[in-house]
PDB file of N, CA and C in Angstrom:
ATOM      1  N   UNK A   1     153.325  27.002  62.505  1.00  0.00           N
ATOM      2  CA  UNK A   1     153.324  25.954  63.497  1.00  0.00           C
ATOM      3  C   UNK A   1     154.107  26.427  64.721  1.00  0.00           C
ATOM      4  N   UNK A   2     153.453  27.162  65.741  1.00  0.00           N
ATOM      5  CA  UNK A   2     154.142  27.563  66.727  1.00  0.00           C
ATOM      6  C   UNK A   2     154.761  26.844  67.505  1.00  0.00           C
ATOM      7  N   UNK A   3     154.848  27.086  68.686  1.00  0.00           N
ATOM      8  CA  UNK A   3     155.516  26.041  69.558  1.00  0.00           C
ATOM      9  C   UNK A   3     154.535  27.009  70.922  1.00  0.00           C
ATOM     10  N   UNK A   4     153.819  25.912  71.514  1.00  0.00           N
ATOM     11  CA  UNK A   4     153.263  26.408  73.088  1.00  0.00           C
ATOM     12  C   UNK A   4     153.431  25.759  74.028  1.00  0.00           C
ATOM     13  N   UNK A   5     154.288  24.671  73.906  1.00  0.00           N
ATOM     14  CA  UNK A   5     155.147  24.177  74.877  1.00  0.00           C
ATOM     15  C   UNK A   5     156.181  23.176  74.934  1.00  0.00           C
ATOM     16  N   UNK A   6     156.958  22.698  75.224  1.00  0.00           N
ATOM     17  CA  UNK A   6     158.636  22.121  74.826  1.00  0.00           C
ATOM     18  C   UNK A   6     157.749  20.635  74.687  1.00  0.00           C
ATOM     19  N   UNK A   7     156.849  20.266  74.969  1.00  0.00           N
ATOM     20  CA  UNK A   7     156.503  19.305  75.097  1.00  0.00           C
ATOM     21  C   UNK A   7     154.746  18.787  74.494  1.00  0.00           C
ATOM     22  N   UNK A   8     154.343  18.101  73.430  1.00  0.00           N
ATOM     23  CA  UNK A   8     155.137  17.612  72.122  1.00  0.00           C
ATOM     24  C   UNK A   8     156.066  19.059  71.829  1.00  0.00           C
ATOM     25  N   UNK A   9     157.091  18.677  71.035  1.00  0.00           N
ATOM     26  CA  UNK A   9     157.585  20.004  70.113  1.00  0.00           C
ATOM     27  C   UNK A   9     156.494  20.274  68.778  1.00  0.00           C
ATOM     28  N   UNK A  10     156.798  21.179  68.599  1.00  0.00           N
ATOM     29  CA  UNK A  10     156.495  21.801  67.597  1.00  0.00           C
ATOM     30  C   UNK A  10     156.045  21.244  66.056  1.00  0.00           C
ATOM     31  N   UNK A  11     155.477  20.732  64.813  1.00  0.00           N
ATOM     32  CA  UNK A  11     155.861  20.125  64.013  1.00  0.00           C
ATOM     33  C   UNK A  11     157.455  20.102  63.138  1.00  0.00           C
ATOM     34  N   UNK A  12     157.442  21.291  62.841  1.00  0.00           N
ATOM     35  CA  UNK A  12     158.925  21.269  62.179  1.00  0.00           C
ATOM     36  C   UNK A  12     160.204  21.250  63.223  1.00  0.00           C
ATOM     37  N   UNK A  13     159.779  21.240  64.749  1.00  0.00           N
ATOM     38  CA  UNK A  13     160.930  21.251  65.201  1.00  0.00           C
ATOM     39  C   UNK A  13     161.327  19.172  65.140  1.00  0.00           C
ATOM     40  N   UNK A  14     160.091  18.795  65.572  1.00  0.00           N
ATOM     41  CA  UNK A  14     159.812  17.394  65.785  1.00  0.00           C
ATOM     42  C   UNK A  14     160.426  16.859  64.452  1.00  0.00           C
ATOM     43  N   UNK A  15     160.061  17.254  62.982  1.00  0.00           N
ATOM     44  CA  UNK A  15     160.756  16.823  61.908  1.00  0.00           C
ATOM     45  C   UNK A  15     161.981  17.293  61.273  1.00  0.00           C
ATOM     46  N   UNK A  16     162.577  18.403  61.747  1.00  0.00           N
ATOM     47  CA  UNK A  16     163.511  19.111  61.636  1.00  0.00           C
ATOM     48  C   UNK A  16     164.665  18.456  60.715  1.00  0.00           C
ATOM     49  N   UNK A  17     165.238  17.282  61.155  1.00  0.00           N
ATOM     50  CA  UNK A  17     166.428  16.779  60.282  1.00  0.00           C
ATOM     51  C   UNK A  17     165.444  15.912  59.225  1.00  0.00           C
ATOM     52  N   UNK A  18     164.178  15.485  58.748  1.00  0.00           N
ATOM     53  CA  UNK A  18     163.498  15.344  58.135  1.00  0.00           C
ATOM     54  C   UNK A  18     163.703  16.369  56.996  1.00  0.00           C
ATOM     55  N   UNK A  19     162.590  17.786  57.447  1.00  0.00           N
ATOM     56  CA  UNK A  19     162.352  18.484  56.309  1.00  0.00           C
ATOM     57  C   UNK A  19     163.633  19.547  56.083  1.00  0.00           C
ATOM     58  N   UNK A  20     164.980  19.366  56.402  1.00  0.00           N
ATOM     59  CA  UNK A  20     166.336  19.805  56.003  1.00  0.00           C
ATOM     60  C   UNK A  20     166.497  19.095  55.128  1.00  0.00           C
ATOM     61  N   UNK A  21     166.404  18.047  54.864  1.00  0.00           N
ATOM     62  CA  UNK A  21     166.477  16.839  53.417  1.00  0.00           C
ATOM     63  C   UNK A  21     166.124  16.990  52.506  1.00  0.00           C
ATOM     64  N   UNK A  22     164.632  18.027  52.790  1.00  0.00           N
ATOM     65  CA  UNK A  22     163.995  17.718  51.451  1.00  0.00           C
ATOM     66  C   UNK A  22     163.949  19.117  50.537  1.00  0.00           C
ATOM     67  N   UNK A  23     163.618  18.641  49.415  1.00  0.00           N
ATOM     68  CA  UNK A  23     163.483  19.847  48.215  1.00  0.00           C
ATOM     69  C   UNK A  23     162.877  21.098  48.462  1.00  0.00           C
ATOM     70  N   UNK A  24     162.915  22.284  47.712  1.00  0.00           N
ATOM     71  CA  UNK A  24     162.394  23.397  47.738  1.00  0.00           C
ATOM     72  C   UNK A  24     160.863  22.606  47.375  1.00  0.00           C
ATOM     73  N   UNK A  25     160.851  22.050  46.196  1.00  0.00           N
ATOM     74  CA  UNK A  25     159.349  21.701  45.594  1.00  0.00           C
ATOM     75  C   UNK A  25     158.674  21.151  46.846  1.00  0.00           C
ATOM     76  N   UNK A  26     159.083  20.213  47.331  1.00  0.00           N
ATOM     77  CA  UNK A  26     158.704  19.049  48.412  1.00  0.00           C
ATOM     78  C   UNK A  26     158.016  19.462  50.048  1.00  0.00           C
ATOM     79  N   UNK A  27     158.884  20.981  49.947  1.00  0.00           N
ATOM     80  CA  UNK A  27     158.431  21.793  50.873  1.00  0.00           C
ATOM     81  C   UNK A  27     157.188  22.226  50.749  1.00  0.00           C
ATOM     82  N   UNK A  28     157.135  23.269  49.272  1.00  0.00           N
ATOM     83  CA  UNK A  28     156.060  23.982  48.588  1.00  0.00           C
ATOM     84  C   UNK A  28     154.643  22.651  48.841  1.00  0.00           C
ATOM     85  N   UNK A  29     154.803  21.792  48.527  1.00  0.00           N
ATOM     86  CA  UNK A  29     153.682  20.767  49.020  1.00  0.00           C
ATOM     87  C   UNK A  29     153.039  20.831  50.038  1.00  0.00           C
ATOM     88  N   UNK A  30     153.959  20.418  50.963  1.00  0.00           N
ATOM     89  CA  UNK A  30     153.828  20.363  52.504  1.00  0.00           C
ATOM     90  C   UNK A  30     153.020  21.915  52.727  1.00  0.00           C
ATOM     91  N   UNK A  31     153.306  22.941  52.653  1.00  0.00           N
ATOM     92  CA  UNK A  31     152.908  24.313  52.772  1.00  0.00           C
ATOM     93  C   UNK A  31     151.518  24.092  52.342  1.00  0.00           C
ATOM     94  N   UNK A  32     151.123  23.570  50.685  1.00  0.00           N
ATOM     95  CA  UNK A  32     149.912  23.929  50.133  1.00  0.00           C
ATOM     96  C   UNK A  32     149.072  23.148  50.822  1.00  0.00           C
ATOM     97  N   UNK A  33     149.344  21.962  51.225  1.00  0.00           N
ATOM     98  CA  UNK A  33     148.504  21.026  52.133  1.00  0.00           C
ATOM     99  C   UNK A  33     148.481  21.608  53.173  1.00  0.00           C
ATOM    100  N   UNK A  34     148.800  22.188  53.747  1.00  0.00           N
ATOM    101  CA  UNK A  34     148.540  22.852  55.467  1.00  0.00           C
ATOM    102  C   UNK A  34     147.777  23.749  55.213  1.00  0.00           C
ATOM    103  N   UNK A  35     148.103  24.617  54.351  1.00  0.00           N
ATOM    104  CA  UNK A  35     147.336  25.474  53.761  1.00  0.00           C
ATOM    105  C   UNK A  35     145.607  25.182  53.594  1.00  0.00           C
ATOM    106  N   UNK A  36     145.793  24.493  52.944  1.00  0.00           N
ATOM    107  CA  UNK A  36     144.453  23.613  52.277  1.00  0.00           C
ATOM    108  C   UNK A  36     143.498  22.813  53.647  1.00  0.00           C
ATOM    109  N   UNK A  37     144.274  22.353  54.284  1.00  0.00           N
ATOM    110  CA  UNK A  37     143.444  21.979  55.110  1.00  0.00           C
ATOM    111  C   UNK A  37     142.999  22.662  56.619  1.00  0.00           C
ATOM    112  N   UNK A  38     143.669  23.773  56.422  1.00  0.00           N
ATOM    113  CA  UNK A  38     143.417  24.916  57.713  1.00  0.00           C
ATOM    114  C   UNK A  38     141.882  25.637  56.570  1.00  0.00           C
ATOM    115  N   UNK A  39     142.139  26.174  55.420  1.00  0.00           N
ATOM    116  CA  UNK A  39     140.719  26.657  54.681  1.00  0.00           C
ATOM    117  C   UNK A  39     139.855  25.758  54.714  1.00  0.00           C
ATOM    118  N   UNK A  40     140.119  24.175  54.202  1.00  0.00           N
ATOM    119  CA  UNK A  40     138.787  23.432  54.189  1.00  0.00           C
ATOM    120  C   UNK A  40     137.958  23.047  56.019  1.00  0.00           C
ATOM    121  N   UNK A  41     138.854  23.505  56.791  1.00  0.00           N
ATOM    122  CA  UNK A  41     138.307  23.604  58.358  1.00  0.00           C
ATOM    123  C   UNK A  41     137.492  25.073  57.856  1.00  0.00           C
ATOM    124  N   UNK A  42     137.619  26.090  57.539  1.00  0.00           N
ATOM    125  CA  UNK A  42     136.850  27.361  58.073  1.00  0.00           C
ATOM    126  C   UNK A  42     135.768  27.020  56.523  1.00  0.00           C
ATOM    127  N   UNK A  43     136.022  26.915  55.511  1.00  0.00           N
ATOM    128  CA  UNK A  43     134.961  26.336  54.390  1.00  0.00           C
ATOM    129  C   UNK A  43     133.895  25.260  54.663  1.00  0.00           C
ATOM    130  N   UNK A  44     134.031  24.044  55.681  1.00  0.00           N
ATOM    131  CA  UNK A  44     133.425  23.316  56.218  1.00  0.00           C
ATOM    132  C   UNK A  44     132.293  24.188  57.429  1.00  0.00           C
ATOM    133  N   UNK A  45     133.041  25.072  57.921  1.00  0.00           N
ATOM    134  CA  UNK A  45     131.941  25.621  59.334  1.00  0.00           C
ATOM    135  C   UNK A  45     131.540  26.930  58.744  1.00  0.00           C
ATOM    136  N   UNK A  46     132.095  27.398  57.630  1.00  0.00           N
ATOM    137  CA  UNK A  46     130.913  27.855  56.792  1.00  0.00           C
ATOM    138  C   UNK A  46     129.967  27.686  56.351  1.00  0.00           C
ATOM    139  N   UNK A  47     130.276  26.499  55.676  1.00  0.00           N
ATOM    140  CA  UNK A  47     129.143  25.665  55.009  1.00  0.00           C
ATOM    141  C   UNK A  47     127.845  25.578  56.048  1.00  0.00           C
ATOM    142  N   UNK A  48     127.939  24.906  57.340  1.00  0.00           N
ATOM    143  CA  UNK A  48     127.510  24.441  58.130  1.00  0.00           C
ATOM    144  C   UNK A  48     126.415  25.825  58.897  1.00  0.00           C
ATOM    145  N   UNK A  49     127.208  26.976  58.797  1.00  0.00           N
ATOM    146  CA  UNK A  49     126.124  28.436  59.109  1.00  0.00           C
ATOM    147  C   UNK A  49     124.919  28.305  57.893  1.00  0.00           C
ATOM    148  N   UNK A  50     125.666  28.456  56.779  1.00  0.00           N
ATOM    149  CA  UNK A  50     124.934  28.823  55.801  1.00  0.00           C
ATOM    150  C   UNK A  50     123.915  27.725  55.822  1.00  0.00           C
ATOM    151  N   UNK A  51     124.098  26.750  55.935  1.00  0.00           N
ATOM    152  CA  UNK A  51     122.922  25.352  55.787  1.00  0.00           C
ATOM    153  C   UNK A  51     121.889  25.691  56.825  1.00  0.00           C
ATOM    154  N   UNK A  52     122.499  25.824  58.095  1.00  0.00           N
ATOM    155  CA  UNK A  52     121.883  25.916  58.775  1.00  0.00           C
ATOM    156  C   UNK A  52     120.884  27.287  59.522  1.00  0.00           C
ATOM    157  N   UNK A  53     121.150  28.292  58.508  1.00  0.00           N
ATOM    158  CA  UNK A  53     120.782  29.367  58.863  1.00  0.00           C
ATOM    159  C   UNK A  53     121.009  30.438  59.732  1.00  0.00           C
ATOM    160  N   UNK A  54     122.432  29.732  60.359  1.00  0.00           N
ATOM    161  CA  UNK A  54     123.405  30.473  61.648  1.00  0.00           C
ATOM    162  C   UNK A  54     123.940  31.353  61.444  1.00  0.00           C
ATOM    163  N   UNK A  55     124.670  31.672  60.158  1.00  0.00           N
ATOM    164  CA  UNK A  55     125.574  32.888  59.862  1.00  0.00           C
ATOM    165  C   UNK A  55     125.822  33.824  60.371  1.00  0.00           C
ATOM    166  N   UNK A  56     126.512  34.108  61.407  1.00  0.00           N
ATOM    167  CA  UNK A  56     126.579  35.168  61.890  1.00  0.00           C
ATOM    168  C   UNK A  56     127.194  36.277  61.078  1.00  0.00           C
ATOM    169  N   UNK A  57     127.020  37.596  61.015  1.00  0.00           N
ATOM    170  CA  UNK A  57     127.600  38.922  60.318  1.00  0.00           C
ATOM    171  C   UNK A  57     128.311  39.715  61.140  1.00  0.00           C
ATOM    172  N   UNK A  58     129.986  39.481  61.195  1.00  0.00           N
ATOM    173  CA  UNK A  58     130.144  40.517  61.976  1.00  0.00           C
ATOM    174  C   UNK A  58     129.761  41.715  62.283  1.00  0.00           C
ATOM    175  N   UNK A  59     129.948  42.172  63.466  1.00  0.00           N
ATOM    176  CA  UNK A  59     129.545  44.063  63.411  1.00  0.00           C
ATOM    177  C   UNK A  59     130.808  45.152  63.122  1.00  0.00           C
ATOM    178  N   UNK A  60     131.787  44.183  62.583  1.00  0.00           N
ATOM    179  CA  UNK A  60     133.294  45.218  62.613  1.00  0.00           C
ATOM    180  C   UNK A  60     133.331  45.782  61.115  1.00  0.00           C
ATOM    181  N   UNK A  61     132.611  47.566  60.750  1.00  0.00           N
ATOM    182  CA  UNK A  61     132.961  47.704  59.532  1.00  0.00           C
ATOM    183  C   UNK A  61     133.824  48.828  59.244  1.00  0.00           C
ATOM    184  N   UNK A  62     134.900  48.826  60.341  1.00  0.00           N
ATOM    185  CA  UNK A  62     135.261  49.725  60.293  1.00  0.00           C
ATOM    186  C   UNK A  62     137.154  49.325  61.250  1.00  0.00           C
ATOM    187  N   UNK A  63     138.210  50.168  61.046  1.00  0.00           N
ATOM    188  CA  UNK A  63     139.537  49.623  61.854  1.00  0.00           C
ATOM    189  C   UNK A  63     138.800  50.225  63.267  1.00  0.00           C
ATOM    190  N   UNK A  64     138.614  51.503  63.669  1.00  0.00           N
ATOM    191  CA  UNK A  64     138.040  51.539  64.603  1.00  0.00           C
ATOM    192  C   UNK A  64     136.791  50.735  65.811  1.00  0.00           C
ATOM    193  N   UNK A  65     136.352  49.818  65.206  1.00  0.00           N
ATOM    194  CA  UNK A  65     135.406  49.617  66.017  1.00  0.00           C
ATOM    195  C   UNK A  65     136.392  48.227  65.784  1.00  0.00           C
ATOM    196  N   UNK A  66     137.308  47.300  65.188  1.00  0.00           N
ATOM    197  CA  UNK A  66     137.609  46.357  65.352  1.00  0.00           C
ATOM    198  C   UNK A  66     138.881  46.545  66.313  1.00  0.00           C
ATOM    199  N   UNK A  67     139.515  48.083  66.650  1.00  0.00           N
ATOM    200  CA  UNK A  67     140.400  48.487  67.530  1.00  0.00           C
ATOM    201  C   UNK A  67     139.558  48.334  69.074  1.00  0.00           C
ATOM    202  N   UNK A  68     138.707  49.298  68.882  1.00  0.00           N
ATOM    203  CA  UNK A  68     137.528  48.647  70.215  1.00  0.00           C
ATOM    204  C   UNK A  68     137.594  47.943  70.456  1.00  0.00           C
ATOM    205  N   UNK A  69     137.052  46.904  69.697  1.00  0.00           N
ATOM    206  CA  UNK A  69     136.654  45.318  70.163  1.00  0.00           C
ATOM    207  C   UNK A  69     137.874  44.711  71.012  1.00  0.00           C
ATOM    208  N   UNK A  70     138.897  44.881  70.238  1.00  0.00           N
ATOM    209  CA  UNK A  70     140.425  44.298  70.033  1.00  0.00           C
ATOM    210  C   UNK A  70     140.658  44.586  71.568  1.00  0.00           C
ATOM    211  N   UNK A  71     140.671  45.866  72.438  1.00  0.00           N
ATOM    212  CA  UNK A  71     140.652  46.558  73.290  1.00  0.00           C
ATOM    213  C   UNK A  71     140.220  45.795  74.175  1.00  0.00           C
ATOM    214  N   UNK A  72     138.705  45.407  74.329  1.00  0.00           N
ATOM    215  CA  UNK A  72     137.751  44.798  74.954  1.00  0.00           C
ATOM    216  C   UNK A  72     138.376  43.526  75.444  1.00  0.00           C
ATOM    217  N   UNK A  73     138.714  42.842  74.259  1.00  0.00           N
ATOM    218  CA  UNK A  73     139.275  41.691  74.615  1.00  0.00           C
ATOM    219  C   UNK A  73     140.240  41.429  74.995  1.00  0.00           C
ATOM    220  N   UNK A  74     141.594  42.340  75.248  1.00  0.00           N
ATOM    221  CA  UNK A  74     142.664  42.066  75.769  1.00  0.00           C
ATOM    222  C   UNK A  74     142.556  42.840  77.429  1.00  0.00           C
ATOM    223  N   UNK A  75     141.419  43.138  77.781  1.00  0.00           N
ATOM    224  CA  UNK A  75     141.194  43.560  79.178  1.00  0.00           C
ATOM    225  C   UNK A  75     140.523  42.000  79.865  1.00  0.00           C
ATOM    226  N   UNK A  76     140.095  41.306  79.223  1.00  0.00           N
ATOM    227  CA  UNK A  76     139.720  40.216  80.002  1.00  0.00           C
ATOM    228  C   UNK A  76     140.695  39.578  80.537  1.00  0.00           C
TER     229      UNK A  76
END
């Protein structure tokens, strides 16, 4: 949960004396749920290629050509 600008803060900065309170376990929750629902976002627009016949296949099969790419895109 980064922070990209002072303004909202951050989640854990925003709950900060909140999640100082709470348990190691209580944490581990919080984690698996963020977790869980950042995968069921990319499992959902998976789904949604595959149904729909969109799937794209990357072309990166290799560190080199994903260094390229990588390249490419930080010149824009």
């Amino acid at each position: 949960m980064g922070r990209i600008s002072q303004n909202p803060p951050r989640f854990g900065g925003h709950f900060s004396n909140i999640l100082k309170n709470l348990s190691t376990n209580d944490i581990e929750i919080i984690k698996s749920t963020i977790i869980d629902i950042v995968k069921d976002g990319y499992n959902a627009h998976l789904q949604i290629e595959l149904l729909t016949n969109s799937l794209k296949i990357p072309g990166i099969n290799s560190f080199d050509s994903l260094f390229k790419q990588l390249n490419v895109l930080m010149r824009l």
